[in-house]
PDB file of N, CA and C in Angstrom:
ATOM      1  N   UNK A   1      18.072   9.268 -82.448  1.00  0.00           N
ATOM      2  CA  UNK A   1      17.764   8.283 -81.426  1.00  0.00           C
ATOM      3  C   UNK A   1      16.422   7.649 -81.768  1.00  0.00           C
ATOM      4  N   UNK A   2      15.966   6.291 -81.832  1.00  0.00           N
ATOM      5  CA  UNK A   2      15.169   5.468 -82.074  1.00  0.00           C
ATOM      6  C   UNK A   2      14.333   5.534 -81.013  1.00  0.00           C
ATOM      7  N   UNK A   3      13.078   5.274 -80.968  1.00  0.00           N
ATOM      8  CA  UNK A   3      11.858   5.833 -80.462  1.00  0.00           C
ATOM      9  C   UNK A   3      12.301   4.507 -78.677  1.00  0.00           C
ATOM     10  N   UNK A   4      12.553   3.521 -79.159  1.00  0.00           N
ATOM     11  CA  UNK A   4      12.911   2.868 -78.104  1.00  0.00           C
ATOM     12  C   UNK A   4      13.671   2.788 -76.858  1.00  0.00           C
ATOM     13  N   UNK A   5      14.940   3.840 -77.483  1.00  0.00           N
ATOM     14  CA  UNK A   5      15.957   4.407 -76.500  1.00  0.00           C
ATOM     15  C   UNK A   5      15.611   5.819 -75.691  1.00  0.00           C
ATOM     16  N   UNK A   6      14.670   6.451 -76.605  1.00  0.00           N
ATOM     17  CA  UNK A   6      14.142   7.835 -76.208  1.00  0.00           C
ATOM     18  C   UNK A   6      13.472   7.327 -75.161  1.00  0.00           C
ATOM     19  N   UNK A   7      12.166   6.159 -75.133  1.00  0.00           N
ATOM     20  CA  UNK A   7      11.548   5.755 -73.717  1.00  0.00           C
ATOM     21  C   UNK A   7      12.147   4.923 -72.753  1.00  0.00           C
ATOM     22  N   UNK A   8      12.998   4.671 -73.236  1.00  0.00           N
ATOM     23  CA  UNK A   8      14.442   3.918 -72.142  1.00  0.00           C
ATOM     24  C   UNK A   8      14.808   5.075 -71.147  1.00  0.00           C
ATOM     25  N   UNK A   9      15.317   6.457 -71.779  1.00  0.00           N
ATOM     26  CA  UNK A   9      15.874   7.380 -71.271  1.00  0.00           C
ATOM     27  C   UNK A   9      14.661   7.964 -70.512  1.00  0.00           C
ATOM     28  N   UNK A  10      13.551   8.382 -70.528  1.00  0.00           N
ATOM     29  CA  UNK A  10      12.449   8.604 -69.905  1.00  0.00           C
ATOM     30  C   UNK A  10      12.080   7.586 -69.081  1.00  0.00           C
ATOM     31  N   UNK A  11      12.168   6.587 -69.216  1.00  0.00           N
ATOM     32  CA  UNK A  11      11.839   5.761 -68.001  1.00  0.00           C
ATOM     33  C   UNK A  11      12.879   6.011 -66.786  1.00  0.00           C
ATOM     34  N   UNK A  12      14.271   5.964 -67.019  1.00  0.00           N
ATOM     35  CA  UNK A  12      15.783   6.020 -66.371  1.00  0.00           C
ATOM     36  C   UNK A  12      15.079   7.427 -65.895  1.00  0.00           C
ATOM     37  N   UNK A  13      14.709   8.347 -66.750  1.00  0.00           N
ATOM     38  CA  UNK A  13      14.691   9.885 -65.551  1.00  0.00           C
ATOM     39  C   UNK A  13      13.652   9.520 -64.363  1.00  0.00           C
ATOM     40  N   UNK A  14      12.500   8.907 -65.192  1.00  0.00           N
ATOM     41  CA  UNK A  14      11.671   9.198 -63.825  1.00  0.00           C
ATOM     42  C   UNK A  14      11.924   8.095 -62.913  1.00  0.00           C
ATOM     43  N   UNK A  15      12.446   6.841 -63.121  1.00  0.00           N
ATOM     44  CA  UNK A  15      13.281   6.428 -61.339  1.00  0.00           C
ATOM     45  C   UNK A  15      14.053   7.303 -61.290  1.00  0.00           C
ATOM     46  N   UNK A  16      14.611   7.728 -61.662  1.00  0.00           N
ATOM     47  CA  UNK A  16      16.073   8.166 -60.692  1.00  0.00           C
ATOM     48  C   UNK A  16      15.095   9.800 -59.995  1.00  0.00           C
ATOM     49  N   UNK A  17      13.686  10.295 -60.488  1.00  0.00           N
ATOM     50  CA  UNK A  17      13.231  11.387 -60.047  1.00  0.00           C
ATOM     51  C   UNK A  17      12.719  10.353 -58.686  1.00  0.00           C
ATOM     52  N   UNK A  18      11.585   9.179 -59.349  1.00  0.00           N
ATOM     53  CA  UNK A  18      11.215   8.432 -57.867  1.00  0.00           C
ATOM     54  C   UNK A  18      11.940   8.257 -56.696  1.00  0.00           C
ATOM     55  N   UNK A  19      13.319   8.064 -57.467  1.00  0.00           N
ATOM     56  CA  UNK A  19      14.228   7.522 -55.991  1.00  0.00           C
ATOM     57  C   UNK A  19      14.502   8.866 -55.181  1.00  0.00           C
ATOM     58  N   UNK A  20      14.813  10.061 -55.695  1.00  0.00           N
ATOM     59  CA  UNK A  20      14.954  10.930 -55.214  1.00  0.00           C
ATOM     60  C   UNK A  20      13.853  11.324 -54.468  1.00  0.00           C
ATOM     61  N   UNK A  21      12.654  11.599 -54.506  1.00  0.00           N
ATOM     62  CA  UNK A  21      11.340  11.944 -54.009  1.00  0.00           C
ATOM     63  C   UNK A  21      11.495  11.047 -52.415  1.00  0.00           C
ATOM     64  N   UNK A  22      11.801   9.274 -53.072  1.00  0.00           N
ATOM     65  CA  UNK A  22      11.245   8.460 -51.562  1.00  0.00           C
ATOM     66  C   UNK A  22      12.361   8.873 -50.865  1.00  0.00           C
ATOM     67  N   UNK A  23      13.821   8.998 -51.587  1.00  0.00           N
ATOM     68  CA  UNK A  23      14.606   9.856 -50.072  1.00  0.00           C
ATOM     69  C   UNK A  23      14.245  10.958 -49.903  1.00  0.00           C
ATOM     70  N   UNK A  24      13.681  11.903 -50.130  1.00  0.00           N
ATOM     71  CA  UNK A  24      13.232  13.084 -49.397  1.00  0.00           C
ATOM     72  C   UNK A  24      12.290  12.710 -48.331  1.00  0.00           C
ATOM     73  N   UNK A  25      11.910  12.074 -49.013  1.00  0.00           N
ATOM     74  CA  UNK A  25      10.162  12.041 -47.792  1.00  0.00           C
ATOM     75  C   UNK A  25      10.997  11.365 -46.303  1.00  0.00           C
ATOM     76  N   UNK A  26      11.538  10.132 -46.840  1.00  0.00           N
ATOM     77  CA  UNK A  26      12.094   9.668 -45.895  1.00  0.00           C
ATOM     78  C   UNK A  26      13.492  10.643 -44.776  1.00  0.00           C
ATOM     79  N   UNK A  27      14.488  11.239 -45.274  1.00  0.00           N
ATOM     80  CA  UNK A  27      14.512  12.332 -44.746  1.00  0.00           C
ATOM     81  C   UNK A  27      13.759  12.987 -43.858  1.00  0.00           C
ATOM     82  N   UNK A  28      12.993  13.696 -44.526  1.00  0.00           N
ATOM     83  CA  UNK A  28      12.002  14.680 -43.484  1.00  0.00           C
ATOM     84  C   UNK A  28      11.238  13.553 -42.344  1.00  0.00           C
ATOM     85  N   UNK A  29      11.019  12.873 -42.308  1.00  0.00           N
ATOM     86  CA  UNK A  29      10.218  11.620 -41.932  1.00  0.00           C
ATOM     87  C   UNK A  29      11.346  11.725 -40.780  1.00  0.00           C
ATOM     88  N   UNK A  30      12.514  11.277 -41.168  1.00  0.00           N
ATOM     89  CA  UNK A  30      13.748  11.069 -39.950  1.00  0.00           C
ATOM     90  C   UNK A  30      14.003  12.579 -39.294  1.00  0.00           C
ATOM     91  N   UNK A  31      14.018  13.429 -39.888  1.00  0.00           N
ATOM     92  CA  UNK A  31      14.177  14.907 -39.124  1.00  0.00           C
ATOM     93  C   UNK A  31      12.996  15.109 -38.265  1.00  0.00           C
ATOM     94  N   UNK A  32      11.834  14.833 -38.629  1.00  0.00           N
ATOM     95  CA  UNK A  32      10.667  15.080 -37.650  1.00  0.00           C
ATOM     96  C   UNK A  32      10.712  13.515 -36.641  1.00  0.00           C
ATOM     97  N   UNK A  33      10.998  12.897 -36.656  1.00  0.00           N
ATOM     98  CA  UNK A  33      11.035  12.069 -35.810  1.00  0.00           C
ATOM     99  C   UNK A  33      12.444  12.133 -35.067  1.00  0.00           C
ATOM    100  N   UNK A  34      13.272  12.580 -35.110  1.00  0.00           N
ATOM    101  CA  UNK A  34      14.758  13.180 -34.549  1.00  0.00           C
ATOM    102  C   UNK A  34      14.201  14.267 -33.517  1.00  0.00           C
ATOM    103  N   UNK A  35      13.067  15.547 -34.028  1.00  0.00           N
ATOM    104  CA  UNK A  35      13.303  16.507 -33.167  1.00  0.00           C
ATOM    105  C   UNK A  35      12.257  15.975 -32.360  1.00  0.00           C
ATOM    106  N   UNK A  36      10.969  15.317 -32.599  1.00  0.00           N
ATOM    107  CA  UNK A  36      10.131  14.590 -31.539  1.00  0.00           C
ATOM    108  C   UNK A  36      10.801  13.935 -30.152  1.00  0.00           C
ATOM    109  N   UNK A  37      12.163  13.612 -30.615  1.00  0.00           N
ATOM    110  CA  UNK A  37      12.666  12.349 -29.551  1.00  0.00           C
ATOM    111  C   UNK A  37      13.531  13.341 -29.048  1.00  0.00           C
ATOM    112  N   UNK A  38      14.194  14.399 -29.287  1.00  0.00           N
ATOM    113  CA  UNK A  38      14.792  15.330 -28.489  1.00  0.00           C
ATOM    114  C   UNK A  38      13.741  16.318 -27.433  1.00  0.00           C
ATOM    115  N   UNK A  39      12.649  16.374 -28.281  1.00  0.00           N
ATOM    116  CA  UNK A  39      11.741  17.012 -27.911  1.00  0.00           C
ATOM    117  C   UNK A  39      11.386  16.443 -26.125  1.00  0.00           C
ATOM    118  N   UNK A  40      10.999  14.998 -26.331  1.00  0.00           N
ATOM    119  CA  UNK A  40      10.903  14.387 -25.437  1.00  0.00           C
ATOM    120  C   UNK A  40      11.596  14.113 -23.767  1.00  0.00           C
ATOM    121  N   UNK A  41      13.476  14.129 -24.644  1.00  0.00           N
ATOM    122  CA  UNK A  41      14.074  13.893 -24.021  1.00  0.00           C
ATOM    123  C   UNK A  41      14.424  14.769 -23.000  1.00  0.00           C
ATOM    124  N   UNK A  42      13.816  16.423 -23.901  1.00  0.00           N
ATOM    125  CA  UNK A  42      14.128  17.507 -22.809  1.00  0.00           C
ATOM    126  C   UNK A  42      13.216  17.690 -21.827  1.00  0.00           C
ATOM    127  N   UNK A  43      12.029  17.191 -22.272  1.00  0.00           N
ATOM    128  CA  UNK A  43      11.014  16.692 -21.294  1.00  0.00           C
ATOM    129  C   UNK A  43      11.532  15.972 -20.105  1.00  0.00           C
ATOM    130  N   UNK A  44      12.290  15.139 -20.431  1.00  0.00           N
ATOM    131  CA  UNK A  44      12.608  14.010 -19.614  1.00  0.00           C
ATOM    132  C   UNK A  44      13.443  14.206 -18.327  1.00  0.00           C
ATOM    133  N   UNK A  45      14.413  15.116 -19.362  1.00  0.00           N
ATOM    134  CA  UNK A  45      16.028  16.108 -18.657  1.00  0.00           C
ATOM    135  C   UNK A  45      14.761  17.006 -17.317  1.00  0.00           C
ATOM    136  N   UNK A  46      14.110  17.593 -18.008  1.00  0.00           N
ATOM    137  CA  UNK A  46      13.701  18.886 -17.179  1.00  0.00           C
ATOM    138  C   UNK A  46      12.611  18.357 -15.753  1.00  0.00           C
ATOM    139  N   UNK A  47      11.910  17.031 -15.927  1.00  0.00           N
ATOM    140  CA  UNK A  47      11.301  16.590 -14.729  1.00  0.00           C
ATOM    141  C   UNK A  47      12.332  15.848 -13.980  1.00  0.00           C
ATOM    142  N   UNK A  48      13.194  15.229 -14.806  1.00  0.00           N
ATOM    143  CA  UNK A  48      14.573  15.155 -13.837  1.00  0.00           C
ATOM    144  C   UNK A  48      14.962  16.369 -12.847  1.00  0.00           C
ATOM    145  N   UNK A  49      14.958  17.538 -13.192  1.00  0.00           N
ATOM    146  CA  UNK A  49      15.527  18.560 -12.624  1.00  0.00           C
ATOM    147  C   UNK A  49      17.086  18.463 -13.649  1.00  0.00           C
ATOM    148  N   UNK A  50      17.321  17.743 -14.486  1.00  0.00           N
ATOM    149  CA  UNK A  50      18.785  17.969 -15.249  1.00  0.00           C
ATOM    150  C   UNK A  50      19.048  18.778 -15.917  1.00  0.00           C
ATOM    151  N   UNK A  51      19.696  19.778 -16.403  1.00  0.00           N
ATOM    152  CA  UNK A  51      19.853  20.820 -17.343  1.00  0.00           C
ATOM    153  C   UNK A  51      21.390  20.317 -18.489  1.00  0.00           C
ATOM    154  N   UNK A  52      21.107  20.803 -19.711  1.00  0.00           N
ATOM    155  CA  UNK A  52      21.872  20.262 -20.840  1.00  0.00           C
ATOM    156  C   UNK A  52      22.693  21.715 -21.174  1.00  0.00           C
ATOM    157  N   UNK A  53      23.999  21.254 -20.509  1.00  0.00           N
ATOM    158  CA  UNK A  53      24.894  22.670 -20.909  1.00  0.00           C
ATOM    159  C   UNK A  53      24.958  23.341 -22.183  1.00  0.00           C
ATOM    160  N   UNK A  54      24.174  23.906 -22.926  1.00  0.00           N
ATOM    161  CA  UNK A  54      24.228  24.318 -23.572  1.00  0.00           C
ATOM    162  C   UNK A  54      24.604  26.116 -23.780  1.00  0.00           C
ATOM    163  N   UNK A  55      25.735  26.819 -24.446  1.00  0.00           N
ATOM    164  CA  UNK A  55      25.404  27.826 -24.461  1.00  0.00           C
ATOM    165  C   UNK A  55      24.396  28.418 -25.092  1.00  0.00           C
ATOM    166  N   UNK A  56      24.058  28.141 -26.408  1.00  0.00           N
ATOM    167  CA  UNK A  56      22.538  28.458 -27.233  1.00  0.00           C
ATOM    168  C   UNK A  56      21.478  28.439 -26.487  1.00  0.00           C
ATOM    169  N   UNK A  57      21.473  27.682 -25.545  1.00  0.00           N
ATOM    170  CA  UNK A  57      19.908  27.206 -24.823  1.00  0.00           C
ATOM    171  C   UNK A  57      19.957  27.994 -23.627  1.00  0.00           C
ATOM    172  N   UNK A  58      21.168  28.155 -22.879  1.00  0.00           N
ATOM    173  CA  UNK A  58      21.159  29.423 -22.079  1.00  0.00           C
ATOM    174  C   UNK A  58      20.814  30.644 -22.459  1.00  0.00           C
ATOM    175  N   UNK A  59      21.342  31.293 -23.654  1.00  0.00           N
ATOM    176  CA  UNK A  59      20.792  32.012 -23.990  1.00  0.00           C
ATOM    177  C   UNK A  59      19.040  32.279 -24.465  1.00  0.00           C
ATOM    178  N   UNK A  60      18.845  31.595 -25.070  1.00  0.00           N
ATOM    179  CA  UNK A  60      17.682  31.009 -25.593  1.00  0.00           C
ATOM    180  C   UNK A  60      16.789  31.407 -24.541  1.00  0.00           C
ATOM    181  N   UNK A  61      17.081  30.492 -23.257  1.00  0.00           N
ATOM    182  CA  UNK A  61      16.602  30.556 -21.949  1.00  0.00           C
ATOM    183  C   UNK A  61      16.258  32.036 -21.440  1.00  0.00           C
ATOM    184  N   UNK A  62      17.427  32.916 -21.261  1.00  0.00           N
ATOM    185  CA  UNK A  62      17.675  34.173 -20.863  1.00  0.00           C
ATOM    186  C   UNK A  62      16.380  35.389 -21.500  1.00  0.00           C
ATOM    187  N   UNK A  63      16.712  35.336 -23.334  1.00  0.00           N
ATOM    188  CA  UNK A  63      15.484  35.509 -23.823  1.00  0.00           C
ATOM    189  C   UNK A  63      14.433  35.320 -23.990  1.00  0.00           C
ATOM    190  N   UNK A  64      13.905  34.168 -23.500  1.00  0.00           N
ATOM    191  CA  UNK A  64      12.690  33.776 -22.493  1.00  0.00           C
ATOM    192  C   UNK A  64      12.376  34.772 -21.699  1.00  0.00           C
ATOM    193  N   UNK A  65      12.911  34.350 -20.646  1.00  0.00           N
ATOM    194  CA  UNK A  65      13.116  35.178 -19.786  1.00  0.00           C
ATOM    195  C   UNK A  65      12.584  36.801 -19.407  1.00  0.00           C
ATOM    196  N   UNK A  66      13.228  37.505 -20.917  1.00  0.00           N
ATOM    197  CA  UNK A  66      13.167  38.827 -20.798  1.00  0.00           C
ATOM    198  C   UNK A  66      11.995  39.040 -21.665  1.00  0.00           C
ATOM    199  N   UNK A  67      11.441  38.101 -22.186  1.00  0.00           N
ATOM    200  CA  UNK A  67       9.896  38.478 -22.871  1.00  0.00           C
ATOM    201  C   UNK A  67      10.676  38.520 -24.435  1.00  0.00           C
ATOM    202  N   UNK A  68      11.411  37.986 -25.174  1.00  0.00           N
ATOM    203  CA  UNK A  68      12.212  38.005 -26.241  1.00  0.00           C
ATOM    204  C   UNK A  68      12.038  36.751 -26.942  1.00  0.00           C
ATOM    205  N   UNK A  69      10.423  36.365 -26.758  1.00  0.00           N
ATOM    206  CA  UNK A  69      10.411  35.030 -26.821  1.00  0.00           C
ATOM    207  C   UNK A  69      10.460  34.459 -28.682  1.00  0.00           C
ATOM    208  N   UNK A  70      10.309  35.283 -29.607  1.00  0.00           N
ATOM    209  CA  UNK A  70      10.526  34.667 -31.146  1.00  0.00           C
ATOM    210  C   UNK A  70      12.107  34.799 -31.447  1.00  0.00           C
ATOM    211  N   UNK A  71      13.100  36.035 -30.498  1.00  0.00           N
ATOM    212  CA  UNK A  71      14.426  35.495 -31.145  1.00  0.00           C
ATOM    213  C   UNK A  71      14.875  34.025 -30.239  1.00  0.00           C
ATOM    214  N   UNK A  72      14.142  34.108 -29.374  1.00  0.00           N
ATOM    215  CA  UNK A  72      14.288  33.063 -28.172  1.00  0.00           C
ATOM    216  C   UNK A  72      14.129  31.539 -29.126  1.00  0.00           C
ATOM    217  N   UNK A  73      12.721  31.624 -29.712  1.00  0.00           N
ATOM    218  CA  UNK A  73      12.409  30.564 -30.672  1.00  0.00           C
ATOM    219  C   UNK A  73      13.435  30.225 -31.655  1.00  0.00           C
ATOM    220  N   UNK A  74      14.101  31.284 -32.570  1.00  0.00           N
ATOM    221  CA  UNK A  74      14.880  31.215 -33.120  1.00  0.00           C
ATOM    222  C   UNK A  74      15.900  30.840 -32.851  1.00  0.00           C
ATOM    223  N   UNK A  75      16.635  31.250 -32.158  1.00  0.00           N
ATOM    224  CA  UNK A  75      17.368  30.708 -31.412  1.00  0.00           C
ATOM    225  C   UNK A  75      17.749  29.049 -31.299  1.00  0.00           C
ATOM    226  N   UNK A  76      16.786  29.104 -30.491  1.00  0.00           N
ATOM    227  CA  UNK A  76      16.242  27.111 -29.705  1.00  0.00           C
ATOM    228  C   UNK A  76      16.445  26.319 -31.460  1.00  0.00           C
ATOM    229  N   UNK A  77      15.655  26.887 -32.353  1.00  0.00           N
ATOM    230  CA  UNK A  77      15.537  25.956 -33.634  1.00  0.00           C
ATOM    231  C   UNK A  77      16.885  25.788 -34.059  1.00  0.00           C
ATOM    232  N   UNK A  78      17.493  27.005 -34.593  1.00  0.00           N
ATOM    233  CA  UNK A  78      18.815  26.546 -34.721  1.00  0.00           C
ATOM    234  C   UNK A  78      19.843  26.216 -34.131  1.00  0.00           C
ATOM    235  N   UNK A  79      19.487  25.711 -32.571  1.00  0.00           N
ATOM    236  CA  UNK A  79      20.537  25.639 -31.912  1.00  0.00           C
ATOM    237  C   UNK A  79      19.974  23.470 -31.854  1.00  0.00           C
ATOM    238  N   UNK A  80      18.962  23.315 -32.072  1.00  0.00           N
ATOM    239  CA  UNK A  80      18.551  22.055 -31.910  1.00  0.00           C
ATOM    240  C   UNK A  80      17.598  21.497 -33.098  1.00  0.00           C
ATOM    241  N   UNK A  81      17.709  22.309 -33.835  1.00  0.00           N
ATOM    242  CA  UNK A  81      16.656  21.453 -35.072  1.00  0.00           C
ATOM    243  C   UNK A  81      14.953  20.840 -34.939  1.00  0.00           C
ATOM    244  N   UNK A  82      14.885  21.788 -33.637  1.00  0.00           N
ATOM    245  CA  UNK A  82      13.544  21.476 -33.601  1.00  0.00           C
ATOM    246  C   UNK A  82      12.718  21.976 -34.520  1.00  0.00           C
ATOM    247  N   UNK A  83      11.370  21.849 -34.764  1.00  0.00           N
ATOM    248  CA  UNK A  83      10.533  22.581 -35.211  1.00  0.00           C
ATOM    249  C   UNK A  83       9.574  23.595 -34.589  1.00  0.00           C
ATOM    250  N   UNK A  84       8.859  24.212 -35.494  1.00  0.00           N
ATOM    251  CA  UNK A  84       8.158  25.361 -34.730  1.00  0.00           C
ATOM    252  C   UNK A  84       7.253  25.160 -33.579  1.00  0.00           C
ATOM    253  N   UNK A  85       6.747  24.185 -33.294  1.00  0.00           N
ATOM    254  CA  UNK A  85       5.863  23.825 -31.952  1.00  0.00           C
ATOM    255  C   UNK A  85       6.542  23.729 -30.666  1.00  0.00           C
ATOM    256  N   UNK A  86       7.545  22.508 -31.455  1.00  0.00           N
ATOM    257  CA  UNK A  86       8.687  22.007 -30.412  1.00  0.00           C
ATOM    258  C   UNK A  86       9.252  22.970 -29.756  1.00  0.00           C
ATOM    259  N   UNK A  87       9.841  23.835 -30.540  1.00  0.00           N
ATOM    260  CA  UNK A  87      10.527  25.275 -30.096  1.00  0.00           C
ATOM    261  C   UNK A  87       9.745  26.257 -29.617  1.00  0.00           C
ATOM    262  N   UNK A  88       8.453  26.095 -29.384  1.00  0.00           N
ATOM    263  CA  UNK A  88       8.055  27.203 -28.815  1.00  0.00           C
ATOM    264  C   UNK A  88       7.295  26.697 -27.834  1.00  0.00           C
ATOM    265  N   UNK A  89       6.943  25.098 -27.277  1.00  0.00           N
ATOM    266  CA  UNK A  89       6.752  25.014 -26.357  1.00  0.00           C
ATOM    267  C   UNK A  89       7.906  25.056 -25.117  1.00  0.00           C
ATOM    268  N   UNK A  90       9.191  24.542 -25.930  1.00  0.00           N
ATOM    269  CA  UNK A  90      10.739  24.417 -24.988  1.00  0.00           C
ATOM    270  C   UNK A  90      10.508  26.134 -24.561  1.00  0.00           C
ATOM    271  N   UNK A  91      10.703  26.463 -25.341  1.00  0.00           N
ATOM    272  CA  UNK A  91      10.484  28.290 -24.845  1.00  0.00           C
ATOM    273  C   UNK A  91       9.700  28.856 -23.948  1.00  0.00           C
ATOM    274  N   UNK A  92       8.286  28.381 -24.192  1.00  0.00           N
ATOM    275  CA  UNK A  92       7.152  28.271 -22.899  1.00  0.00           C
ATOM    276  C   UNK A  92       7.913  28.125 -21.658  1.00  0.00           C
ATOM    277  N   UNK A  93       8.324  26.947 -21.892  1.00  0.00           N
ATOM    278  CA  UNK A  93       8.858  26.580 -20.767  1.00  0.00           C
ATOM    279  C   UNK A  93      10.160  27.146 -19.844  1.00  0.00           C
ATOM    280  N   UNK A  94      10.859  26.985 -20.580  1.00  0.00           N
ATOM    281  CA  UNK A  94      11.879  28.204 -20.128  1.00  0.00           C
ATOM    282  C   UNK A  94      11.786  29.451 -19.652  1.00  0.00           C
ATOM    283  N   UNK A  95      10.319  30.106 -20.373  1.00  0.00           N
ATOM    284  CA  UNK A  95      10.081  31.555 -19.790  1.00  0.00           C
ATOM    285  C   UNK A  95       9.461  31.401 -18.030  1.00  0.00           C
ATOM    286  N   UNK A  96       9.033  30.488 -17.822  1.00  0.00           N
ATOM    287  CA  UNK A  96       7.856  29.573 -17.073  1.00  0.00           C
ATOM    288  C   UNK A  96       8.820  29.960 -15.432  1.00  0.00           C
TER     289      UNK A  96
END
């Protein structure tokens, strides 16, 4: 391979590494701004007085409740994709 095609092919890797990188960021960018606006919304639900049938979050809730509050966290995250703040203030709250 001629020295020209070798930096052809090195150029081709690193966009296709760039493009990959700006969708990640962007990704995470949309996941943290996804659980912010749920975050919110349960805010929103709960000075309503509304509750979101959830069985996960009942539970979730329950372990609150009983002082079980990191499987409680656990719980909440994978039941809603929040993150660790998010989920442990929803939890606060729930124990509350």
């Amino acid at each position: 391979m001629d020295t020209f095609a070798e930096v052809a092919v090195a150029l081709a890797a690193v966009a296709v590494l760039a493009q990959q990188l700006v969708g990640d960021a962007r990704s995470a960018r949309t996941g943290r701004r996804l659980a912010r606006i749920e975050c919110k919304l349960d805010l929103v639900l709960d000075h309503l007085g509304l509750r979101e049938d959830e069985p996960e979050l009942r539970e979730a809730a329950e372990l609150a409740r009983t002082g079980r509050k990191i499987e409680a966290i656990k719980l909440y995250r994978e039941a809603t994709g929040a993150g660790l703040k998010e989920a442990k203030d929803a939890v606060d709250r729930m124990a509350a």
